[in-house]
Protein backbone atom coordinates (compact mmCIF):
# COMPACT_ATOMS: atom_id res chain seq x y z
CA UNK A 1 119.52 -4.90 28.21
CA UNK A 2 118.54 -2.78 25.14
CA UNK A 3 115.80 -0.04 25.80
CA UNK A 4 113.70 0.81 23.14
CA UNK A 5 112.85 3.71 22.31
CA UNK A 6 108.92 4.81 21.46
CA UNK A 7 107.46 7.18 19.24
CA UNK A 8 103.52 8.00 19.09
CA UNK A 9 101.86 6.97 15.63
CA UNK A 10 98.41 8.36 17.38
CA UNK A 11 98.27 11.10 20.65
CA UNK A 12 94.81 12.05 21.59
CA UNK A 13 93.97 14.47 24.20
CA UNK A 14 90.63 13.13 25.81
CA UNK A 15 90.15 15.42 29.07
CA UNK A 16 92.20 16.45 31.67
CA UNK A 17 91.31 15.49 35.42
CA UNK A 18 91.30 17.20 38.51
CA UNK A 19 94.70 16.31 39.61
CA UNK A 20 95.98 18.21 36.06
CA UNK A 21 97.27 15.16 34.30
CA UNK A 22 95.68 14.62 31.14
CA UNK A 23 93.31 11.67 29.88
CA UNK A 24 94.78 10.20 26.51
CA UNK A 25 94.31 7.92 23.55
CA UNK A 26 97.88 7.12 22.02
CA UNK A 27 99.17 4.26 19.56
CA UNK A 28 102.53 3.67 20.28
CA UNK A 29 105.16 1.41 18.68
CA UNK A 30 109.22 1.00 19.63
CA UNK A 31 111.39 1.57 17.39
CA UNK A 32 115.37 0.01 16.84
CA UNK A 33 117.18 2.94 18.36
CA UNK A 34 117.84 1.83 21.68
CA UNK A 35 120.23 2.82 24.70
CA UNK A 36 121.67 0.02 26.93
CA UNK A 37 121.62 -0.77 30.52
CA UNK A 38 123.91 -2.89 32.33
CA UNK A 39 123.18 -3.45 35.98
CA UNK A 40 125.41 -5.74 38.62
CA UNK A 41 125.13 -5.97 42.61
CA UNK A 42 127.81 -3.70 44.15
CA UNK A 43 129.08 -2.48 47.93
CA UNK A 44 127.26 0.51 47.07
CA UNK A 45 125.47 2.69 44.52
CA UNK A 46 127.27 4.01 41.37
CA UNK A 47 125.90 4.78 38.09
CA UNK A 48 127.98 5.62 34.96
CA UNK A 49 127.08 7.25 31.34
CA UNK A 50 128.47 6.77 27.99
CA UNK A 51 127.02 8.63 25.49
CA UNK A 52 127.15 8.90 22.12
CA UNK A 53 125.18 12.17 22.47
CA UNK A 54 128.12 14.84 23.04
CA UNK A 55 125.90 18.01 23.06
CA UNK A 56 123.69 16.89 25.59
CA UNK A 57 126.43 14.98 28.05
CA UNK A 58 126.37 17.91 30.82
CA UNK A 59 122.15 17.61 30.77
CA UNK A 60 122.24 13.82 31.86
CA UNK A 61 121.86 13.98 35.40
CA UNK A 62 123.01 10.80 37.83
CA UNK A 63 120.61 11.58 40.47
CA UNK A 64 116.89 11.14 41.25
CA UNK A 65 116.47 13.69 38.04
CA UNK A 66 117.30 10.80 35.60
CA UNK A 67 114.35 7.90 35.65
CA UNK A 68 116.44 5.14 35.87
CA UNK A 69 118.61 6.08 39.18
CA UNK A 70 114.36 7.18 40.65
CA UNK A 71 113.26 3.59 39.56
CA UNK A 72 116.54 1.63 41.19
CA UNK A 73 115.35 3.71 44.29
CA UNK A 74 111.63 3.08 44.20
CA UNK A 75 112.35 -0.66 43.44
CA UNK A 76 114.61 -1.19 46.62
CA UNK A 77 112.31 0.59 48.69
CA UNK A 78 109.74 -1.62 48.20
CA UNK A 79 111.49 -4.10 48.20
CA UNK A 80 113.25 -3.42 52.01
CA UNK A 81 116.80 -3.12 50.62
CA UNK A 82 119.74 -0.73 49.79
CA UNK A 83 120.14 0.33 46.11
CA UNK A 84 123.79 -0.89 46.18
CA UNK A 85 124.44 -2.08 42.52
CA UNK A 86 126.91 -0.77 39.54
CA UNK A 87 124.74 0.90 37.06
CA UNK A 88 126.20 1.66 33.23
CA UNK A 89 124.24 3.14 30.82
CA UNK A 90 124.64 3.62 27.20
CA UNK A 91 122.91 6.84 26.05
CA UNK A 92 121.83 6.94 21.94
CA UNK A 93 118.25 8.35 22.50
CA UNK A 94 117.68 12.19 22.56
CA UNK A 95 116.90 13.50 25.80
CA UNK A 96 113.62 15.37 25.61
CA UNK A 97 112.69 14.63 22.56
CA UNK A 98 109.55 12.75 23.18
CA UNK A 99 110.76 9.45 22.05
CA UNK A 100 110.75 8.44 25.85
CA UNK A 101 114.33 7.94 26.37
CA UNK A 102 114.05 8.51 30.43
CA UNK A 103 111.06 6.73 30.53
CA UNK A 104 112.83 3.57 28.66
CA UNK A 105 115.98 3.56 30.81
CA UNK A 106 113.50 3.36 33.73
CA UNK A 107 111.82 0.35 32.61
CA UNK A 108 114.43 -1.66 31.71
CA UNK A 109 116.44 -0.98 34.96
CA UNK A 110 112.62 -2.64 36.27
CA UNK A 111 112.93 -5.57 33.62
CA UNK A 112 116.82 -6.23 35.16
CA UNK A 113 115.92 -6.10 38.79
CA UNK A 114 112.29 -7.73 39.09
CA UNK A 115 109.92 -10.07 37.58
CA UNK A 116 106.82 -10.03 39.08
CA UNK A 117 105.25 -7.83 36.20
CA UNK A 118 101.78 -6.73 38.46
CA UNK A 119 104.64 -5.03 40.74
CA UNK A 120 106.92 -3.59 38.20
CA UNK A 121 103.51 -1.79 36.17
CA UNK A 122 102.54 -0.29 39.69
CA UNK A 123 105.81 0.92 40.06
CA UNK A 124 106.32 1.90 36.56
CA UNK A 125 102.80 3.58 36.71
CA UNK A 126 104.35 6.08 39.45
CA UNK A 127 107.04 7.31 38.02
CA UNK A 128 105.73 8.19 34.67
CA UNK A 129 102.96 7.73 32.13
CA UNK A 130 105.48 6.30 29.27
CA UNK A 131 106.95 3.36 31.71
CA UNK A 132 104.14 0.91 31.43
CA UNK A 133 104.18 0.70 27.89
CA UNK A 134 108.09 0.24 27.63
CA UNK A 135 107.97 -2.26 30.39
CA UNK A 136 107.10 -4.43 27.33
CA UNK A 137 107.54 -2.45 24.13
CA UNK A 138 104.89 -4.14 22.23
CA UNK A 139 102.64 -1.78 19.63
CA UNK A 140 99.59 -0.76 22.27
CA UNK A 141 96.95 1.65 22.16
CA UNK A 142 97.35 3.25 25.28
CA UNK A 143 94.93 4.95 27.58
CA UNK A 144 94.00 6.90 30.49
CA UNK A 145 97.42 8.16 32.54
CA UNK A 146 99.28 5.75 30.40
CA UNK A 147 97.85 2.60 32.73
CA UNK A 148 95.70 1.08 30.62
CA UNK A 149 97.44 -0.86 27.93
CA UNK A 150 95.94 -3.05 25.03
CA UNK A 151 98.81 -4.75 22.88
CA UNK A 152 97.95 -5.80 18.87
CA UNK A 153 99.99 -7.20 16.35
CA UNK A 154 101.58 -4.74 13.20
CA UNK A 155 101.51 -6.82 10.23
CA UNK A 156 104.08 -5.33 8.41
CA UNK A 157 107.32 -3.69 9.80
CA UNK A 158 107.05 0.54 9.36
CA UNK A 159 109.71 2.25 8.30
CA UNK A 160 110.77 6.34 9.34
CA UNK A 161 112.58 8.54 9.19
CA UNK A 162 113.54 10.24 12.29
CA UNK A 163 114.34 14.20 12.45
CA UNK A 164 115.37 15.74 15.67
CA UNK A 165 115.91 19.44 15.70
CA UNK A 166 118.52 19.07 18.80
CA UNK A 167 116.87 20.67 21.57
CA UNK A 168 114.84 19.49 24.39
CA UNK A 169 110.94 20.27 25.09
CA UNK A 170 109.69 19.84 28.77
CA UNK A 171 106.23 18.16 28.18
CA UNK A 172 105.09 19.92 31.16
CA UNK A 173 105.20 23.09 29.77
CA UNK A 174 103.60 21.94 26.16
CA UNK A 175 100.57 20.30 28.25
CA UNK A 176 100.33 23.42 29.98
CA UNK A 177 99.69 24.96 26.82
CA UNK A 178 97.47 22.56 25.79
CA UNK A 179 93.54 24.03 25.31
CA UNK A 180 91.19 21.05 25.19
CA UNK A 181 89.16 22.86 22.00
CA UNK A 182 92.27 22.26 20.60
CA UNK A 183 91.54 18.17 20.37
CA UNK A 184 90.01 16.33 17.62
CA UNK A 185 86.43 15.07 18.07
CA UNK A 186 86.62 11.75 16.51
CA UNK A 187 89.25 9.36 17.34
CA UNK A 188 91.14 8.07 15.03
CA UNK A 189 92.23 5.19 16.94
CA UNK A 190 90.02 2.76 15.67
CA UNK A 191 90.45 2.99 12.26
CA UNK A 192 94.45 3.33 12.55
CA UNK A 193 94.29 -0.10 14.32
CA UNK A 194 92.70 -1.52 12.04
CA UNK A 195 95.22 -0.23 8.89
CA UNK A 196 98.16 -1.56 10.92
CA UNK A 197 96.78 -4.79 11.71
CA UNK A 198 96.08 -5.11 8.22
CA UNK A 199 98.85 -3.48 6.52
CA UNK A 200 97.36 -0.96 4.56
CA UNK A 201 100.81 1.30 5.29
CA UNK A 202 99.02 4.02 2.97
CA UNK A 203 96.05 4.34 5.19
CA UNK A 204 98.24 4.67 8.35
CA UNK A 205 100.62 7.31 6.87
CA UNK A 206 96.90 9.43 6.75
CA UNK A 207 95.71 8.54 10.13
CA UNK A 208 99.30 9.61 12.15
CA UNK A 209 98.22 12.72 14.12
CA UNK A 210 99.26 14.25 17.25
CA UNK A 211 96.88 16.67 19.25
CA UNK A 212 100.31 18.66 20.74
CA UNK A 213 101.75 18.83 17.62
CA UNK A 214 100.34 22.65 17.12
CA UNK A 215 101.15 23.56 20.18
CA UNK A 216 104.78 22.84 20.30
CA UNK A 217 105.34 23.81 16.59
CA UNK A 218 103.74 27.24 17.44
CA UNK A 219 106.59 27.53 20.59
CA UNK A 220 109.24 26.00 18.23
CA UNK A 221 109.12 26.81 14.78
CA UNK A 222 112.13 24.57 14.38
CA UNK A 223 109.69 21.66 14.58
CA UNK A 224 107.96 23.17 11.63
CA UNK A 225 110.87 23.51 9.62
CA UNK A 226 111.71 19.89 9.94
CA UNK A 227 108.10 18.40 9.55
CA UNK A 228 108.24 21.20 6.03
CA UNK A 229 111.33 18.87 5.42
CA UNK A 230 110.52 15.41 6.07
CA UNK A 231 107.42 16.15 3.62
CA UNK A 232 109.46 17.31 1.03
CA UNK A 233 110.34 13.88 0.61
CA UNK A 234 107.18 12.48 -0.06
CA UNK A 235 106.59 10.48 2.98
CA UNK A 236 103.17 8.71 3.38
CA UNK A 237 102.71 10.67 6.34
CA UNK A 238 104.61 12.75 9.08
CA UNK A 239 103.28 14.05 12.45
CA UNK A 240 105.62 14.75 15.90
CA UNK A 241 106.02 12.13 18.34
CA UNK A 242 105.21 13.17 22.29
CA UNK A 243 105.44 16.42 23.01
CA UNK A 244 108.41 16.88 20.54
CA UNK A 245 110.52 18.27 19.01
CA UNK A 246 111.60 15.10 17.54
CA UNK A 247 109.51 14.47 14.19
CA UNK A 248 109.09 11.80 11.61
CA UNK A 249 108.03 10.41 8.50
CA UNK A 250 106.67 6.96 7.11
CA UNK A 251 107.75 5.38 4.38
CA UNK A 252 106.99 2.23 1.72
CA UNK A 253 109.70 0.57 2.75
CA UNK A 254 113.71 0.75 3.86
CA UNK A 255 115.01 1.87 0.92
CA UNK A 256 112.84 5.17 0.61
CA UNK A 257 113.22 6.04 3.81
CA UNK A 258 117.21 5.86 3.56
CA UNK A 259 116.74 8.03 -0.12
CA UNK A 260 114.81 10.77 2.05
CA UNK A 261 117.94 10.28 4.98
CA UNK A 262 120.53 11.36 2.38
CA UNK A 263 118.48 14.16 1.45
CA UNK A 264 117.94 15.58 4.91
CA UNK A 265 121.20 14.67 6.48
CA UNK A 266 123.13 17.41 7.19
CA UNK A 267 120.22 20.03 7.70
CA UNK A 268 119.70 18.55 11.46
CA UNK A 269 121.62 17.62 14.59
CA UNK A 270 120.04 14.10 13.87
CA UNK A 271 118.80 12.11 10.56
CA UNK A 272 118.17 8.58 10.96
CA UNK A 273 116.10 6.12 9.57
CA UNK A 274 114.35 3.65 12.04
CA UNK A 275 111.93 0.59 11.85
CA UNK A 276 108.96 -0.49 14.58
CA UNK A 277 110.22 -3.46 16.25
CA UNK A 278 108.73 -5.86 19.21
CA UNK A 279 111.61 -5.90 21.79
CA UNK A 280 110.47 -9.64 22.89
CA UNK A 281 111.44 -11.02 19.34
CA UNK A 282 114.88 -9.04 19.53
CA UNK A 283 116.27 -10.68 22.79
C-alpha cells in the first residue's frame, strides 16, 4: 500500500490547552511522494526497511519509536491478538521533515490490517495528530488535535516544488517555542478554501502561511536559505510545511515547477517536484 505523504498549505495556531497540545486550523493536501508498506501474517513479528534515504538509514528505528511498528501494536491489542506479521517498508519520505512520513506509515499499516474506519480514527487519534487525516489522504481542513476532519474537493491539481534542507526538526521542541502572540488573528482558512475549490491557483499561492514557520526558520536558518531559494524562482507562493524544515513552492503548472527543480537541484540534499493527489483515485 502506498502512503502518502502530506504537506500543510494552511497551519494555524488557535490556543493551546491544558494538557500542552495545541488547538489548530490546518489545510492539508497529499502529495505523490509516497513510501510503501507491505504487510503479511507471520509466526512472529519482523519488520524490515528499504530505503532510498541513505543518510538517514541508522535514524529509522524498528521499535515502538517508529509509528508504524506502535500502530501494529495498538491495533492487536485491541484487537486481543499477537502482532505476529512480516512487515516491509519502503522508505522515500524524509524523516522529520514535517511532511508526516511516520505519521503516514502508521496509517496505512491501519488501512492493511482493519476496516472498521470509527476504530481505526480512534486509534489513529492516539498515536498522533497527523494519522487521522492520512487514514484517508483527502484535501481537509483540519481542526482541533488533528480529530476533527472536514474533506473538500481541489479543482485543479497543484503543483510544488519540494526543498528539504536534510536535517530533521522535532516538532516538540518548535511548539515549545511557539508564543501564541506569535499567531495570526484572522484565519485564513476560509478564504483559501474557497480559492482551491475554485481554482484560482494565484489566490492560493497568497493565502499559504504557516504560524511555525518563524519559529523554526529563526532555530534553522537553513530553512531560510531554501524558502530565499524557492522564491527566487518566482513561485506563486512558498511557506514551510509542519514544523519543517522541509519547504515548498507553488507553481502554474508542471512544467514551471520542473524549470525551478533544475535551477535548485544541486544546492539541497533534496529537489523534487510534487503534485496534490487524492490517494482513493490512485488505488
Amino acid at each position: 500500500m502506498k502512503a502518502y505523504a502530506k504537506i500543510n498549505l494552511l497551519l494555524e495556531v488557535i490556543g493551546k490547552r491544558e494538557n500542552n497540545y495545541h488547538d489548530l486550523c490546518m489545510i492539508n493536501c497529499s502529495i505523490d511522494l509516497f513510501d510503501e508498506i507491505f504487510i503479511e501474517s507471520d509466526s512472529f513479528f519482523s519488520f524490515q526497511i528499504i530505503s532510498e534515504l541513505a543518510h538517514e538509514t541508522e535514524n529509522l528505528p524498528v521499535d515502538e519509536k517508529n509509528l508504524a511498528v506502535k500502530a501494529l501494536n495498538k491495533f492487536c491489542s485491541l484487537e486481543g491478538k499477537e502482532p505476529n506479521y512480516k512487515v516491509i517498508l519502503h522508505k522515500r519520505i524524509p524523516i522529520g521533515a514535517g511532511l508526516a512520513g511516520g505519521s503516514t506509515d502508521a496509517a496505512a499499516v491501519l488501512n492493511l490490517l482493519g476496516k472498521n474506519q470509527k476504530s481505526l480514527s480512534e486509534i489513529a487519534l492516539s498515536l498522533g495528530a497527523d494519522i487521522p487525516f492520512c487514514l484517508n489522504g483527502k484535501p481537509a481542513v483540519v481542526r482541533g488535535i488533528g480529530e476533527i476532519l472536514e474533506p473538500f474537493k481541489i479543482k485543479s491539481q497543484l503543483n510544488f516544488l519540494i526543498v528539504n534542507p536534510g536535517f530533521s526538526v522535532s516538532t516538540k521542541k518548535i511548539f515549545e517555542a511557539f508564543n501564541l502572540q506569535h499567531k495570526n488573528k484572522k484565519s485564513r482558512s476560509e478564504d483559501l478554501k474557497r480559492s482551491l475549490e475554485t481554482g484560482d491557483i494565484a489566490a492560493v499561492g497568497k493565502l499559504l502561511h504557516n504560524d511555525l514557520e518563524p519559529i523554526t526558520s529563526k532555530l534553522y536558518p537553513e530553512v531560510i536559505r531554501a524558502l530565499d531559494a524557492i522564491r527566487s524562482t518566482n513561485p506563486l507562493g512558498a511557506i514551510m510545511s509542519g514544523s519543517g524544515p522541509t519547504v515548498f513552492g507553488l507553481y502554474e503548472s508542471k512544467g514551471t515547477a520542473e524549470s525551478a527543480c533544475k535551477k535548485l537541484n544541486g544546492n539541497f540534499p533534496i529537489v523534487m517536484v510534487a503534485a496534490s493527489v487524492i490517494p482513493q483515485e490512485e488505488l
